[in-house]
PDB file of N, CA and C in Angstrom:
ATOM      1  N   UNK A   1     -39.516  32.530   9.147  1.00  0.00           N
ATOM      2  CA  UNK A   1     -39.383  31.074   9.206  1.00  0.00           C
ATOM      3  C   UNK A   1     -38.345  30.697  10.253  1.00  0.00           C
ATOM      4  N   UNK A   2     -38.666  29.830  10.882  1.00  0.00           N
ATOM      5  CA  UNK A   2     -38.080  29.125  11.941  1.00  0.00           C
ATOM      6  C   UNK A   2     -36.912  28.372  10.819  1.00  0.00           C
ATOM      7  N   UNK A   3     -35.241  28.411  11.889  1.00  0.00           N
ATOM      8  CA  UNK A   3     -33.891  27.703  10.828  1.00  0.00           C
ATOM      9  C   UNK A   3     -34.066  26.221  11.927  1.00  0.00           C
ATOM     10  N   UNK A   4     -33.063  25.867  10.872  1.00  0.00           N
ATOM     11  CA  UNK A   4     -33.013  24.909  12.053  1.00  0.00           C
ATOM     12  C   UNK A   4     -32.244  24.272  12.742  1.00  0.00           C
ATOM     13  N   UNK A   5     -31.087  25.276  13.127  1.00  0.00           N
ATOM     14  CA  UNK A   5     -30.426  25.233  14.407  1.00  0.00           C
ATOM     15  C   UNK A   5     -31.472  25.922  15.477  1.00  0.00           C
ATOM     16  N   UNK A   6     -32.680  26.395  15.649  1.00  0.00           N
ATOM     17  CA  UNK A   6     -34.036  26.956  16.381  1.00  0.00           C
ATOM     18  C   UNK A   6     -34.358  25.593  16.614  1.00  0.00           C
ATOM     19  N   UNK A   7     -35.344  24.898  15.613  1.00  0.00           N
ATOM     20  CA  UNK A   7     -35.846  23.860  15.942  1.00  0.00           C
ATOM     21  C   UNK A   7     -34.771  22.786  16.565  1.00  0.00           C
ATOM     22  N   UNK A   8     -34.442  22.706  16.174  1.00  0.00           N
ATOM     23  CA  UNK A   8     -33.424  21.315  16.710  1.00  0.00           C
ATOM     24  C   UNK A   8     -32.648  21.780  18.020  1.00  0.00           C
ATOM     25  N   UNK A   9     -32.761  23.282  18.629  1.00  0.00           N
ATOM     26  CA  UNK A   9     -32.352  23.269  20.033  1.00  0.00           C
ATOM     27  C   UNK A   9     -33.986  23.083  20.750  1.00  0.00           C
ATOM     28  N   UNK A  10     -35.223  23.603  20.258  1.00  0.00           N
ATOM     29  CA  UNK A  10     -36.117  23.056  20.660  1.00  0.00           C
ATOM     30  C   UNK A  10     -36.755  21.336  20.643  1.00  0.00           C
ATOM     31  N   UNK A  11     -35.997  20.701  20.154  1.00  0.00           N
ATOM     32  CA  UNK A  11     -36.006  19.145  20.313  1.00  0.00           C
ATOM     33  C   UNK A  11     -34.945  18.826  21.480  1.00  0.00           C
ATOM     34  N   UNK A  12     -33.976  19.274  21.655  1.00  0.00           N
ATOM     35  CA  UNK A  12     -33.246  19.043  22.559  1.00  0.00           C
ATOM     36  C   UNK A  12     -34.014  19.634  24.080  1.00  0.00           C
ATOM     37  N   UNK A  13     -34.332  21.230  23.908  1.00  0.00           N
ATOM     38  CA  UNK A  13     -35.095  21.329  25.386  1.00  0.00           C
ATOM     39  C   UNK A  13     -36.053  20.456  25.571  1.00  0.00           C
ATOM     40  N   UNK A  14     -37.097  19.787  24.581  1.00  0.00           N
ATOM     41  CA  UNK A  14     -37.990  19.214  24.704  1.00  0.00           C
ATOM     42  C   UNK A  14     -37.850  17.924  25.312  1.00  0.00           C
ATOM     43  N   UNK A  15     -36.737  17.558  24.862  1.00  0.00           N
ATOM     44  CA  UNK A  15     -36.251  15.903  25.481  1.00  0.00           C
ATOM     45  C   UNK A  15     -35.561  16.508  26.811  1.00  0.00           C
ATOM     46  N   UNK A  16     -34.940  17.334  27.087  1.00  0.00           N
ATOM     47  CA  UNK A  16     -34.212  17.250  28.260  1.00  0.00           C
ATOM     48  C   UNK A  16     -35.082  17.422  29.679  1.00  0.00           C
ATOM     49  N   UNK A  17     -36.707  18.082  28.977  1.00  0.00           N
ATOM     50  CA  UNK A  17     -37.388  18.501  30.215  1.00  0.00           C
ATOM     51  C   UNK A  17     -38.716  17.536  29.856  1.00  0.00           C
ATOM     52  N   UNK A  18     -38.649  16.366  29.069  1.00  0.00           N
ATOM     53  CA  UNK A  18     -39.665  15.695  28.872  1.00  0.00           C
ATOM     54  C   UNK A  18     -41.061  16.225  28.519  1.00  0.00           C
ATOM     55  N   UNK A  19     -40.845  17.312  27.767  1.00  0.00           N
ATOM     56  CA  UNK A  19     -41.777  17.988  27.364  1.00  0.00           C
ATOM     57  C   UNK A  19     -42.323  17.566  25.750  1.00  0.00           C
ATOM     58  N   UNK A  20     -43.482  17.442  24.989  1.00  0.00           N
ATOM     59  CA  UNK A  20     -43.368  16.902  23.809  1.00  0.00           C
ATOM     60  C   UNK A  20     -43.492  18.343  22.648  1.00  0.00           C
ATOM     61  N   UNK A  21     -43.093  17.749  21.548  1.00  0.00           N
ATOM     62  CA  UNK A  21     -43.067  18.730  20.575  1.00  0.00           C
ATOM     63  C   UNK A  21     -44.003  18.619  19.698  1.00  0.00           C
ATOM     64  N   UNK A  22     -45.041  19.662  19.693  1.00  0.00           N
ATOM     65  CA  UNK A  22     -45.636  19.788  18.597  1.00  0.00           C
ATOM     66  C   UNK A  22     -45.779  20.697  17.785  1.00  0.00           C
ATOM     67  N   UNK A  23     -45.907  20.176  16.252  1.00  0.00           N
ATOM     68  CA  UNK A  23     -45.936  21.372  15.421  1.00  0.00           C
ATOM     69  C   UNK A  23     -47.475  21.317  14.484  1.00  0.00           C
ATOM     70  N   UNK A  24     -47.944  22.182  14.183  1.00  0.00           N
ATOM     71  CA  UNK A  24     -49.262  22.837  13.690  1.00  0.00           C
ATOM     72  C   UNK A  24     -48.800  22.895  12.409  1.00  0.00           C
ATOM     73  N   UNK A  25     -49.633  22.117  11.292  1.00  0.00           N
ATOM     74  CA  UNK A  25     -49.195  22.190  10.169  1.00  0.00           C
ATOM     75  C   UNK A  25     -50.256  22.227   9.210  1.00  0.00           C
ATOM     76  N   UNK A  26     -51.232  22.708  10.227  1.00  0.00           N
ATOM     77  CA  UNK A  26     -52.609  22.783   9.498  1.00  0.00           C
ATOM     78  C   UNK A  26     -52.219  23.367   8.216  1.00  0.00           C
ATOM     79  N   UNK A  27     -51.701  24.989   8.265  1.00  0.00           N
ATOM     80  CA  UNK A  27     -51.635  25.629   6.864  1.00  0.00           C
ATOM     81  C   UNK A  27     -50.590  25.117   6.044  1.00  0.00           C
ATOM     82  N   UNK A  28     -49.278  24.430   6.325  1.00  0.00           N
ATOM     83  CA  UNK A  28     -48.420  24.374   5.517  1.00  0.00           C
ATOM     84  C   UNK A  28     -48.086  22.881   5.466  1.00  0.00           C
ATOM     85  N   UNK A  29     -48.881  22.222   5.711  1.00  0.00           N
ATOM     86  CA  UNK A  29     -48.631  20.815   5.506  1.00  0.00           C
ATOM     87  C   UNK A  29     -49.353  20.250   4.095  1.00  0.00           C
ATOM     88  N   UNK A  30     -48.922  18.719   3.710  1.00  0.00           N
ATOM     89  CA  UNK A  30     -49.993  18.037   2.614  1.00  0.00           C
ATOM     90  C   UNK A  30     -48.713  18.339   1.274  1.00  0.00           C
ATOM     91  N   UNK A  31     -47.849  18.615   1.686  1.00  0.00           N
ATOM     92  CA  UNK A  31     -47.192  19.042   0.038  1.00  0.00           C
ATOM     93  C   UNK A  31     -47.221  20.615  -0.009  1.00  0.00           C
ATOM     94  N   UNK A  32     -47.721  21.531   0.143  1.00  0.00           N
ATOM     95  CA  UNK A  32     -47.554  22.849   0.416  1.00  0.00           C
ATOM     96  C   UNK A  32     -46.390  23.311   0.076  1.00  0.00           C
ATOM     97  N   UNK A  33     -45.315  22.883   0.972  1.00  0.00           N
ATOM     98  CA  UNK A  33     -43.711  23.448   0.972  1.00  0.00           C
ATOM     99  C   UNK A  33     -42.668  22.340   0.102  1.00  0.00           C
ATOM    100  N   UNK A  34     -43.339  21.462  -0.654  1.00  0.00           N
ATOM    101  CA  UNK A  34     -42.223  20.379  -1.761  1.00  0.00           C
ATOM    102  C   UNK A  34     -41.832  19.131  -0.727  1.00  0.00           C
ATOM    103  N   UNK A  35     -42.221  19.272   0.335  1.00  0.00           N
ATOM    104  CA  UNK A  35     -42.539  18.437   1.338  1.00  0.00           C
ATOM    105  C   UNK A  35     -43.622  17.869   1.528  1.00  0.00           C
ATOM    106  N   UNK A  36     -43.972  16.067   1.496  1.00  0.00           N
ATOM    107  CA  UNK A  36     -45.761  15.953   2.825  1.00  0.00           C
ATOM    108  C   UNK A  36     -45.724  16.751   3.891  1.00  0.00           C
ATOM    109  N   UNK A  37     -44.536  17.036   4.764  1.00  0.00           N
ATOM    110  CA  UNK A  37     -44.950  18.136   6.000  1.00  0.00           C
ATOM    111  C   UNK A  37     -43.679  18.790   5.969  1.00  0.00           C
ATOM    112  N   UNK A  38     -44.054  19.757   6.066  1.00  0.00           N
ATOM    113  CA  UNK A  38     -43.016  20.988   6.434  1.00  0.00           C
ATOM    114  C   UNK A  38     -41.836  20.397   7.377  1.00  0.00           C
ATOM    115  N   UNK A  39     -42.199  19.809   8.429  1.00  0.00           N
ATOM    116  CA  UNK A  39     -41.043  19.631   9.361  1.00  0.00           C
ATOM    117  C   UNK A  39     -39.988  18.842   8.924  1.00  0.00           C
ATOM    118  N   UNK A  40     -39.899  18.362   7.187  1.00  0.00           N
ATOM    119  CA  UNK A  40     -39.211  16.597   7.011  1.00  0.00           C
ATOM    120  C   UNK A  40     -37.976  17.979   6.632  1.00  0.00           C
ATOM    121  N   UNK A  41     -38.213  19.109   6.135  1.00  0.00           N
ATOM    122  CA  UNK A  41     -36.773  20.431   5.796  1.00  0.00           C
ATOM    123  C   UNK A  41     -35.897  20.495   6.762  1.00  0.00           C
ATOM    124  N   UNK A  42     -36.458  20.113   7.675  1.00  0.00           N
ATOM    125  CA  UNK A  42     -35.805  20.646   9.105  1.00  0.00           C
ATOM    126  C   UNK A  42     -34.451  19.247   9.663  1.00  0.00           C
ATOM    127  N   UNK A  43     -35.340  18.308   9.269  1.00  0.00           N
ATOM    128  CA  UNK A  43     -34.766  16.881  10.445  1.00  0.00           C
ATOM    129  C   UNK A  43     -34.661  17.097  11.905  1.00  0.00           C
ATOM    130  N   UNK A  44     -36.178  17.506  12.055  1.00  0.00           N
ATOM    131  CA  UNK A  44     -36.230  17.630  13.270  1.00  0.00           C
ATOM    132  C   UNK A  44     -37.814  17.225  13.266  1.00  0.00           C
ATOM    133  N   UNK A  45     -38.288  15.732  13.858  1.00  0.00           N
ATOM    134  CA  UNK A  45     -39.076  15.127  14.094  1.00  0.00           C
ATOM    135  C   UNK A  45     -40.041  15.542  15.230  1.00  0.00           C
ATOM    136  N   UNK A  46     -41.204  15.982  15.080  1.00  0.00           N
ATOM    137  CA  UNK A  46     -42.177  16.271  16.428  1.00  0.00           C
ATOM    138  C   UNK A  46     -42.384  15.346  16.952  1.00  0.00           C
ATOM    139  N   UNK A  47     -43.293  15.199  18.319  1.00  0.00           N
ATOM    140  CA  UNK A  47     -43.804  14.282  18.868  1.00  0.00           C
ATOM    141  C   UNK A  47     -45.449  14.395  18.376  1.00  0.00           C
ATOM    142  N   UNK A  48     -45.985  15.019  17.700  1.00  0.00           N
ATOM    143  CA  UNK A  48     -47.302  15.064  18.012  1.00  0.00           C
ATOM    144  C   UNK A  48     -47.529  16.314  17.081  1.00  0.00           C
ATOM    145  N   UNK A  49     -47.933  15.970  15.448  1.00  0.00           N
ATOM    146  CA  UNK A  49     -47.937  16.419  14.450  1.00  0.00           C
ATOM    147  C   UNK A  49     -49.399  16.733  13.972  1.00  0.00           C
ATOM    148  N   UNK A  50     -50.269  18.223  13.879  1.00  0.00           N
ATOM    149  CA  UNK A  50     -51.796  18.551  13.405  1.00  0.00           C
ATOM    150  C   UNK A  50     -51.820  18.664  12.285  1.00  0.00           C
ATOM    151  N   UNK A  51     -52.586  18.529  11.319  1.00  0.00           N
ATOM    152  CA  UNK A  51     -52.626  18.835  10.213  1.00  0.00           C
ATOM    153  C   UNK A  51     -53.929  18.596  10.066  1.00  0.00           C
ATOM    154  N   UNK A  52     -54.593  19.540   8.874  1.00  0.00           N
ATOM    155  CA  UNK A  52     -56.287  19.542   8.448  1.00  0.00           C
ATOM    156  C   UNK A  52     -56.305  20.298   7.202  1.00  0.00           C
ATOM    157  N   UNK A  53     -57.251  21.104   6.414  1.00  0.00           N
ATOM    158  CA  UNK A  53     -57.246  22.407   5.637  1.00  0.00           C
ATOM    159  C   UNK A  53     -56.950  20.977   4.247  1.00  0.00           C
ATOM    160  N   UNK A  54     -55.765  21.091   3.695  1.00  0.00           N
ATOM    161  CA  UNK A  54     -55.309  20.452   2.633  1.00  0.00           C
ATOM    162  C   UNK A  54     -55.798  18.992   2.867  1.00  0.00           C
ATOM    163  N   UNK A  55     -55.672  18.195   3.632  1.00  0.00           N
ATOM    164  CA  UNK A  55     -55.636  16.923   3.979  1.00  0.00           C
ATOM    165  C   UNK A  55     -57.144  16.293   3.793  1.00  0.00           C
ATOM    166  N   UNK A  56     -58.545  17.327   3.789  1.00  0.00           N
ATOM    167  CA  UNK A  56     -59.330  16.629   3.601  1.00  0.00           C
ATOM    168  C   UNK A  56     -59.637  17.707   1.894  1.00  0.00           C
ATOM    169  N   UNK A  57     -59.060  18.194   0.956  1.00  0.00           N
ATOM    170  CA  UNK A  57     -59.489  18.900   0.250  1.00  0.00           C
ATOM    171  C   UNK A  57     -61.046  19.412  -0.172  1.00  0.00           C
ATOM    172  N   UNK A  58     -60.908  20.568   0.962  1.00  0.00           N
ATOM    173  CA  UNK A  58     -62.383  20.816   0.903  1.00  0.00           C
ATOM    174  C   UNK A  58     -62.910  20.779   2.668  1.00  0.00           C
ATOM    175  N   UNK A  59     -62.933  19.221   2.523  1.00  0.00           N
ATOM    176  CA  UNK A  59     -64.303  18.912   2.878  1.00  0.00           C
ATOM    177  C   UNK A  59     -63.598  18.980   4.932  1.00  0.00           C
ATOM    178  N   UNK A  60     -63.862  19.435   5.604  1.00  0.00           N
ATOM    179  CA  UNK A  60     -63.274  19.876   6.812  1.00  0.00           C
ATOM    180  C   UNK A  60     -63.320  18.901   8.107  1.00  0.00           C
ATOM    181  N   UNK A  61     -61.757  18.329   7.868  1.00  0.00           N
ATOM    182  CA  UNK A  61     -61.091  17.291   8.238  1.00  0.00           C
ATOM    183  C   UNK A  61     -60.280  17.710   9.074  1.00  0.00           C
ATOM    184  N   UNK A  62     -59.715  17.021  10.123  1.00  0.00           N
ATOM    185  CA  UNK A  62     -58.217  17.558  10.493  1.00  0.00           C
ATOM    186  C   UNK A  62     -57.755  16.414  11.183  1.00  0.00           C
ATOM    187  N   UNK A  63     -56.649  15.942  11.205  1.00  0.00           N
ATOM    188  CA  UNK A  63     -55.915  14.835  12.489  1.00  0.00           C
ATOM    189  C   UNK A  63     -54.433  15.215  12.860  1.00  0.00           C
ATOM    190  N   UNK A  64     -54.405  14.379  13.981  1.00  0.00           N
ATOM    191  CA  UNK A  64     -53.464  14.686  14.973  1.00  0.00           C
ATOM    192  C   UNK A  64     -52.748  13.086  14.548  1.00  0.00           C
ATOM    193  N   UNK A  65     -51.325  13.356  14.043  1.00  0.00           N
ATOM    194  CA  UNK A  65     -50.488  12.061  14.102  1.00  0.00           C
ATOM    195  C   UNK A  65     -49.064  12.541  15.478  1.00  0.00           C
ATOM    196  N   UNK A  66     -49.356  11.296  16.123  1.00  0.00           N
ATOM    197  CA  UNK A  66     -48.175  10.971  16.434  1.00  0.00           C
ATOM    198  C   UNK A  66     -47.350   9.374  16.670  1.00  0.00           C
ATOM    199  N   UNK A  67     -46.724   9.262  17.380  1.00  0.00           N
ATOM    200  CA  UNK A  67     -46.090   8.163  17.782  1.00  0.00           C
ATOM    201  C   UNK A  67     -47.146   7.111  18.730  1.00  0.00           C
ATOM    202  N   UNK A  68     -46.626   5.695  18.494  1.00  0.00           N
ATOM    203  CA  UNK A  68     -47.198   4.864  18.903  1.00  0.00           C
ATOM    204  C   UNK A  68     -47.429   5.174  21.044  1.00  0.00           C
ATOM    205  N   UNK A  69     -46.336   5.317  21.408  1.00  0.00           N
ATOM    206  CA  UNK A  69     -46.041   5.673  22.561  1.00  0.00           C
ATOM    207  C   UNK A  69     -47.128   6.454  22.901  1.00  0.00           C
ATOM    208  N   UNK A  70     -46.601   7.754  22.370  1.00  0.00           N
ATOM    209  CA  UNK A  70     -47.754   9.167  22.629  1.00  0.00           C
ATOM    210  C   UNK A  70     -49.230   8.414  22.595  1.00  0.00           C
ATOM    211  N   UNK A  71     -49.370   7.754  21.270  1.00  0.00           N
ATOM    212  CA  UNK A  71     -50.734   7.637  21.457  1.00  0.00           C
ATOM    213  C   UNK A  71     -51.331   6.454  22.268  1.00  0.00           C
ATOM    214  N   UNK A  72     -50.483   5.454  23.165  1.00  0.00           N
ATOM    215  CA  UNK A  72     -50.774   4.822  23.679  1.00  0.00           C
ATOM    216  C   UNK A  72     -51.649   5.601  25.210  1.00  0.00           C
ATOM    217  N   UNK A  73     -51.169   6.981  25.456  1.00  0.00           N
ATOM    218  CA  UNK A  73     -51.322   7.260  27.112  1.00  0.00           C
ATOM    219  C   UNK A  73     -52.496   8.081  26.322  1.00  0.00           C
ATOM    220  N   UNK A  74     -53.540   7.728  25.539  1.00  0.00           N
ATOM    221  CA  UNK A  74     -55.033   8.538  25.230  1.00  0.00           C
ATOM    222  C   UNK A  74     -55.394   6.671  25.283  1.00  0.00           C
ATOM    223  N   UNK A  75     -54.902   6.084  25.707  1.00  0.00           N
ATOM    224  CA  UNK A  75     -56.513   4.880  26.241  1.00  0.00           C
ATOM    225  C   UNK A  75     -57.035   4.758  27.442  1.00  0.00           C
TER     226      UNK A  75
END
């Protein structure tokens, strides 16, 4: 498992080189870890969050959340 003095220097490279952060939470997201997503343990916020598997129970779903911003430059 990733700590998170890891993640949170990877939020910092990410902002310093304008790069975005995403994390894959297909398997461990939805409540999984006593969390809705794994990353809320950390306090370290992605830019651009996957999740599927749990989220449609069953039935084979998946979405991509992020920020208003982010998702403004997909129109």
């Amino acid at each position: 498992a990733a700590t998170p003095a890891f993640l949170q220097g990877l939020r910092e490279l990410c902002d310093q080189h304008q790069a975005l952060l995403v994390f894959d939470e297909v398997q461990c997201g939805m409540g999984r870890t006593g969390s809705l997503f794994a990353y809320m343990h950390y306090g370290v916020t992605p830019d651009i969050l996957t999740s599927a598997k749990a989220l449609g129970g069953g039935f084979p779903v998946s979405a991509m959340l992020t920020t208003h911003e982010i998702a403004s430059a997909f129109h």
